[in-house]
C-alpha atoms as a PDB file:
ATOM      1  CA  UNK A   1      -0.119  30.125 -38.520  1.00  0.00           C
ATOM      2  CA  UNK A   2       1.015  27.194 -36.254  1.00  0.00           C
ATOM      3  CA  UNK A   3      -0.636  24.388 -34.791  1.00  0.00           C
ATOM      4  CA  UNK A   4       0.400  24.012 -30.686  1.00  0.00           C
ATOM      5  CA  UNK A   5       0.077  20.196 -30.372  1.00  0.00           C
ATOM      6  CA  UNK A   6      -1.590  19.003 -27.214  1.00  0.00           C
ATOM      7  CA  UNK A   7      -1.206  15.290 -25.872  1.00  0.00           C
ATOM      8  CA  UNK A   8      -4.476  13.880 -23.995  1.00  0.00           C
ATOM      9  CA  UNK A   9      -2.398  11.905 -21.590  1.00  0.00           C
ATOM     10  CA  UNK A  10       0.711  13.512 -20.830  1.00  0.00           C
ATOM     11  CA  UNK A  11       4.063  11.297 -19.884  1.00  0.00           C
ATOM     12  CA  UNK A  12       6.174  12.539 -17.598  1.00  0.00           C
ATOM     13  CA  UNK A  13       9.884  11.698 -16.669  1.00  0.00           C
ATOM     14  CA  UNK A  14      10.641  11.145 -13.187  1.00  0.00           C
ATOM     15  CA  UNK A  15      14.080  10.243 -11.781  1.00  0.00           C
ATOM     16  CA  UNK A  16      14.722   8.615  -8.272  1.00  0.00           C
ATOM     17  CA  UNK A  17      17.352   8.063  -6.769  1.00  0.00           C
ATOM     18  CA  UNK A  18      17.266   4.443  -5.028  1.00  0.00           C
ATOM     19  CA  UNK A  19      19.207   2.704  -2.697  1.00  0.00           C
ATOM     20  CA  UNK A  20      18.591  -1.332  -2.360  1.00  0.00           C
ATOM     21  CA  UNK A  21      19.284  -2.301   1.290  1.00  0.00           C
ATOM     22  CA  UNK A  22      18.782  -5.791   0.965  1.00  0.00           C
ATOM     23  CA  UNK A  23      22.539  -5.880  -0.275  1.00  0.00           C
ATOM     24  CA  UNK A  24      25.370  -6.227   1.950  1.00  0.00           C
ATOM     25  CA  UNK A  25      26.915  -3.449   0.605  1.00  0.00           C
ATOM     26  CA  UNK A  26      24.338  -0.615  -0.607  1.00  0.00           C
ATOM     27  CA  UNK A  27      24.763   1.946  -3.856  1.00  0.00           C
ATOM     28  CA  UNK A  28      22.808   4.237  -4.621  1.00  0.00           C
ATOM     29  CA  UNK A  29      21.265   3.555  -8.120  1.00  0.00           C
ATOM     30  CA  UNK A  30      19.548   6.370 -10.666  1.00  0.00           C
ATOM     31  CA  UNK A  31      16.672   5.227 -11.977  1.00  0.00           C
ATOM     32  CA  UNK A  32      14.377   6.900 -14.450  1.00  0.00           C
ATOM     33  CA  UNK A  33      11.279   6.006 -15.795  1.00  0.00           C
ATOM     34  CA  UNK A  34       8.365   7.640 -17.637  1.00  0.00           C
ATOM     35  CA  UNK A  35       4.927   8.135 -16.411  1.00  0.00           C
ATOM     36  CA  UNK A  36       1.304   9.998 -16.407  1.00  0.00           C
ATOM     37  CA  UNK A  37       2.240  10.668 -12.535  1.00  0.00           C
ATOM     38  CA  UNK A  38       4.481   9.932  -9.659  1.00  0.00           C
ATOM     39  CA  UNK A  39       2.611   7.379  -7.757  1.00  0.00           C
ATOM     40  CA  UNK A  40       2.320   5.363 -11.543  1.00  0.00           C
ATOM     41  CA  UNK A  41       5.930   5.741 -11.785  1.00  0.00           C
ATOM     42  CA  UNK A  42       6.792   4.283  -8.206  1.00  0.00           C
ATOM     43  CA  UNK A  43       4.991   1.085  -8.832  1.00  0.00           C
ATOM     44  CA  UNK A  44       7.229  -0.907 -10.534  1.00  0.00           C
ATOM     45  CA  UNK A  45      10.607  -0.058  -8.662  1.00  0.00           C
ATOM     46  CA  UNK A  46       8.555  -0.391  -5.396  1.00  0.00           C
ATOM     47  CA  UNK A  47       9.298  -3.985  -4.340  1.00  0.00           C
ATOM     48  CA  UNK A  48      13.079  -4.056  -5.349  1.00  0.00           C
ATOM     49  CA  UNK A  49      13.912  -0.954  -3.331  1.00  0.00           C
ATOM     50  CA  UNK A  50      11.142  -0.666  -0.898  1.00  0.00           C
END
């Protein structure tokens, strides 16, 4: 018989693809983070590439 593990907060990975236009000359820039949802997982890239 198996046990089916079951997490009470879930973690997600999201991956974004960011561009910083603050820089002369903008790259795009990959940038993956993990999170219990999307809106968690914009806050902390949110002022660099807002």
């Amino acid at each position: 018989m198996a046990t089916i593990l079951t997490l009470s907060h879930p973690k997600f990975i999201f991956v974004f693809a960011a561009v910083c236009r603050s820089v002369r000359k903008p790259r795009v820039c990959m940038l993956c983070t993990l999170a219990a949802g999307e809106h968690i997982a914009r806050l902390p890239v949110a002022e660099v590439y807002a």
